[in-house]
Protein backbone atom coordinates (compact mmCIF):
# COMPACT_ATOMS: atom_id res chain seq x y z
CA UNK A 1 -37.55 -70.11 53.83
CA UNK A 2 -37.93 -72.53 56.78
CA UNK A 3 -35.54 -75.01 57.30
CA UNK A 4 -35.45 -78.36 59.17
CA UNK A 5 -33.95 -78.58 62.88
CA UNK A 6 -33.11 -81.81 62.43
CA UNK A 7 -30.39 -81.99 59.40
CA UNK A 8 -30.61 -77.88 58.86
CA UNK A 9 -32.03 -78.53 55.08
CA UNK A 10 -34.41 -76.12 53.25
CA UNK A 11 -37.90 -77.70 53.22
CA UNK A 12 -38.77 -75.55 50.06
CA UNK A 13 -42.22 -74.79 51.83
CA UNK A 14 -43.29 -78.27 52.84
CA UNK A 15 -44.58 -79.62 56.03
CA UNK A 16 -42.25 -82.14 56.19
CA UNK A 17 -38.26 -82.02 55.25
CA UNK A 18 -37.96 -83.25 52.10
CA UNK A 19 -34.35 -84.69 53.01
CA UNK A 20 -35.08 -87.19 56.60
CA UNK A 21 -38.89 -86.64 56.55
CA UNK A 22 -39.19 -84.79 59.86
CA UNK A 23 -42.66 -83.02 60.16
CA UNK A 24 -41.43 -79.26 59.33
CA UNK A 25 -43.25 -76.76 62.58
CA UNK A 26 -44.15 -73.58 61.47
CA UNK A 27 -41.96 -70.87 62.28
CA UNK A 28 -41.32 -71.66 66.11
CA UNK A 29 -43.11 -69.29 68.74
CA UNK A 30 -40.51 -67.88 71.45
CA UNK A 31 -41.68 -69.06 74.72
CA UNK A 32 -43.26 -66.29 76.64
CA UNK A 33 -42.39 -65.97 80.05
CA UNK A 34 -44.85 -66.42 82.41
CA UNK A 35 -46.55 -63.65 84.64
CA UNK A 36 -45.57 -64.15 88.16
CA UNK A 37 -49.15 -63.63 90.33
CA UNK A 38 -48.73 -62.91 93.98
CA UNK A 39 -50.73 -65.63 96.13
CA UNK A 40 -53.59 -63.73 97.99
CA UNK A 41 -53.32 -63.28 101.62
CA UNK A 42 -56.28 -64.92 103.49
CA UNK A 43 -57.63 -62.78 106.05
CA UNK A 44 -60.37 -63.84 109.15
CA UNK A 45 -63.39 -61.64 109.03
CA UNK A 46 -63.53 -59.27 112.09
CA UNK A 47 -65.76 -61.01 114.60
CA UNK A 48 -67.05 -59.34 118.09
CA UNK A 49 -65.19 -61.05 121.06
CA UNK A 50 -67.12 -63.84 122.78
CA UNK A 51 -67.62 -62.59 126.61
CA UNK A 52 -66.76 -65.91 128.57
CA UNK A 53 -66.45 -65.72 132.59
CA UNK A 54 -63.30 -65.14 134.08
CA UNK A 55 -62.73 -68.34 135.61
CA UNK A 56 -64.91 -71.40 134.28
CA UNK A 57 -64.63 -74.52 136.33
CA UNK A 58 -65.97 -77.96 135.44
CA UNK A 59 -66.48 -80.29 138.70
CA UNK A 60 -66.09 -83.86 138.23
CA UNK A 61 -69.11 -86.13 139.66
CA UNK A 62 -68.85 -87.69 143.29
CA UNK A 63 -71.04 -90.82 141.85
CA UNK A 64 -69.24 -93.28 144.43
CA UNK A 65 -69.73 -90.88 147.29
CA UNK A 66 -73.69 -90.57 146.12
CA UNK A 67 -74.10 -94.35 145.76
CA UNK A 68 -72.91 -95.17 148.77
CA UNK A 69 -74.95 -92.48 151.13
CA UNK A 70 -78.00 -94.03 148.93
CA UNK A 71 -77.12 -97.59 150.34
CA UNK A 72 -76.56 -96.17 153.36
CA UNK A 73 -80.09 -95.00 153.21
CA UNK A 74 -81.55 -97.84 152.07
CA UNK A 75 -80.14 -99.68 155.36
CA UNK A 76 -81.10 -97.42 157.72
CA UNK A 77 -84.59 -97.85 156.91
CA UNK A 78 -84.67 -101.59 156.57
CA UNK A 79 -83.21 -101.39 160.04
CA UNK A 80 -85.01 -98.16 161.24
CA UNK A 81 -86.74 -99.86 164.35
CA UNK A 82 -83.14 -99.25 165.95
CA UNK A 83 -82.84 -95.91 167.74
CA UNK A 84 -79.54 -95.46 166.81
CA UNK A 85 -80.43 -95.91 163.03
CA UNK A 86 -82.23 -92.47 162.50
CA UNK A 87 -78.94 -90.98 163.02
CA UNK A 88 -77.62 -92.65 160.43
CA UNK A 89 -80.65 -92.29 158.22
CA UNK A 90 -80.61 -88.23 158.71
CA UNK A 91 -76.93 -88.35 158.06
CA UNK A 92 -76.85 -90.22 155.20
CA UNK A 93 -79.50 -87.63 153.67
CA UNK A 94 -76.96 -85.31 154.38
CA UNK A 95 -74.71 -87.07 152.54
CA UNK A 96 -76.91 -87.29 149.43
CA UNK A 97 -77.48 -83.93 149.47
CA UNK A 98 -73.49 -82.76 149.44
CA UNK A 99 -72.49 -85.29 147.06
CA UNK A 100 -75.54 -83.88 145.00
CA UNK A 101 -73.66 -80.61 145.51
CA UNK A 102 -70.19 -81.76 143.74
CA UNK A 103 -72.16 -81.42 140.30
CA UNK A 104 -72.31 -77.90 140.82
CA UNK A 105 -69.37 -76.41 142.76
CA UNK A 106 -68.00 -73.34 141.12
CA UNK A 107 -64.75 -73.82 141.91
CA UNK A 108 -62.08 -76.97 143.09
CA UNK A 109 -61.85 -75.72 146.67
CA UNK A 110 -65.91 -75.65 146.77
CA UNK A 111 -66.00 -79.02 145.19
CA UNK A 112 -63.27 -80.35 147.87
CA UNK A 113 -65.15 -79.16 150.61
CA UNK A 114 -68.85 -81.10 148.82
CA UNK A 115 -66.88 -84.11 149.10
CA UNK A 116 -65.48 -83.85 152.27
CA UNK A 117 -68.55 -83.49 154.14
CA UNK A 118 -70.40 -86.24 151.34
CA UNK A 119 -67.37 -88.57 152.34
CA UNK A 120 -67.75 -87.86 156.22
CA UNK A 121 -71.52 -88.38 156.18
CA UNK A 122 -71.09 -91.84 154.65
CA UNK A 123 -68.44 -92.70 157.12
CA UNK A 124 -70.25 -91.65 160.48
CA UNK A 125 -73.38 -93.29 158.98
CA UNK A 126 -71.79 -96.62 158.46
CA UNK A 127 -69.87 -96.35 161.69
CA UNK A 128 -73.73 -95.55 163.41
CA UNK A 129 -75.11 -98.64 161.58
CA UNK A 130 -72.68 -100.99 162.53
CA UNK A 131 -72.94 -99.74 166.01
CA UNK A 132 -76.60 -100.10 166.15
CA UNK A 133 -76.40 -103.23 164.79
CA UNK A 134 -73.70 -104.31 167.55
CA UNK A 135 -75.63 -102.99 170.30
CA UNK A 136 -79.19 -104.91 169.02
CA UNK A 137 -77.04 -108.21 168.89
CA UNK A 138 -75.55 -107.91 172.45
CA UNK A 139 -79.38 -106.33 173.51
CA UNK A 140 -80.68 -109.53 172.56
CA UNK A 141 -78.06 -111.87 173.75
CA UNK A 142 -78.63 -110.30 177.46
CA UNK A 143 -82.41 -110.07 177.41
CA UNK A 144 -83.32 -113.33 175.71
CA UNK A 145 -79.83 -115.60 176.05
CA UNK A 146 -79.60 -115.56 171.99
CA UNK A 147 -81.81 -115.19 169.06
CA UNK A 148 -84.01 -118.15 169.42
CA UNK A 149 -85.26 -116.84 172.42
CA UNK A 150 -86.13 -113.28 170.69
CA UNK A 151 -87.80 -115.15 167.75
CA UNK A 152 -90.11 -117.17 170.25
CA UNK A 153 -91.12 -113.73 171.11
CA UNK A 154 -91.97 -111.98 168.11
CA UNK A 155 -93.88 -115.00 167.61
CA UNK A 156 -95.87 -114.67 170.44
CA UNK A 157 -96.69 -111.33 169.82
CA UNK A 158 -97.44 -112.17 166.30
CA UNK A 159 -100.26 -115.18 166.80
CA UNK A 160 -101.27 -112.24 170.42
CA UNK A 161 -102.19 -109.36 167.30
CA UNK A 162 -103.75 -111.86 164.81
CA UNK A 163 -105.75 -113.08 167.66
CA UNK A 164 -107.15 -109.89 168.43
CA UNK A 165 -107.69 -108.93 164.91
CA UNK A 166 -109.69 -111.89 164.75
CA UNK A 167 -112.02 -110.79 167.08
């Protein structure tokens, strides 16, 4: 007959003890112990090997070096009625051209070398320009004594061509 764990008295049957009221459990079940599973082992699927070239190389931009043989551009044909000027202009395209280049060296030495002749275009184009520039001021200082003198002159030719377009 089952007794009561609590005070150990026969409950005669009942489903609680008859003596401190504790709800009487049927006849208790032995824990089982429980079946120790062994975690899977996760493994990657078998995958061909990617072919990648042997030694990829991403240049950086030369966007400084590009901009500034543009400019560079840009002035020499404003000012292209200088001779010295279509130096500058032809270097400067160059210039563009290399620094066009850096986007698509394969490798750092090749991209170096883009920049190198980018950067020296730029600099012997703006050392051309100022030059011309230099030599057109003193040109007109010792042909016309200074720039109101030149002026007078392009004015004269000016009212000289509308005259004869007039006619």
């Amino acid at each position: 007959m089952p007794t009561c764990k609590y005070c150990g008295n026969e409950t005669g049957g009942s489903q609680f003890c008859q003596n401190c009221g504790a709800k009487v459990d049927a006849e208790p079940v032995a824990p089982q112990p429980m079946p120790v599973y062994q975690q899977p082992v996760y493994q990657q699927p078998m995958q061909a090997p990617v072919p990648t070239q042997p030694s990829f190389y991403t240049p950086g931009g030369a966007g400084g070096l590009l901009a500034g043989n543009i400019i560079m551009l840009v002035i020499s044909v404003i000012t292209c009625c200088l001779v010295y000027t279509l130096a500058a202009l032809v270097m400067s395209i160059i210039g563009i051209v290399f620094a066009a280049k850096v986007k698509n060296a394969q490798n750092a030495e090749q991209e170096r070398s883009y920049r190198k002749v980018a950067l020296i275009m730029l600099l012997v184009s703006v050392a051309v320009e100022i030059l011309a520039i230099i030599l057109f001021v003193v040109g007109v200082y010792q042909k016309y004594g200074g720039f109101e003198g030149f002026f007078e002159e392009l004015e004269s030719i000016w009212e000289s061509a509308q005259d004869a377009a007039r006619r």
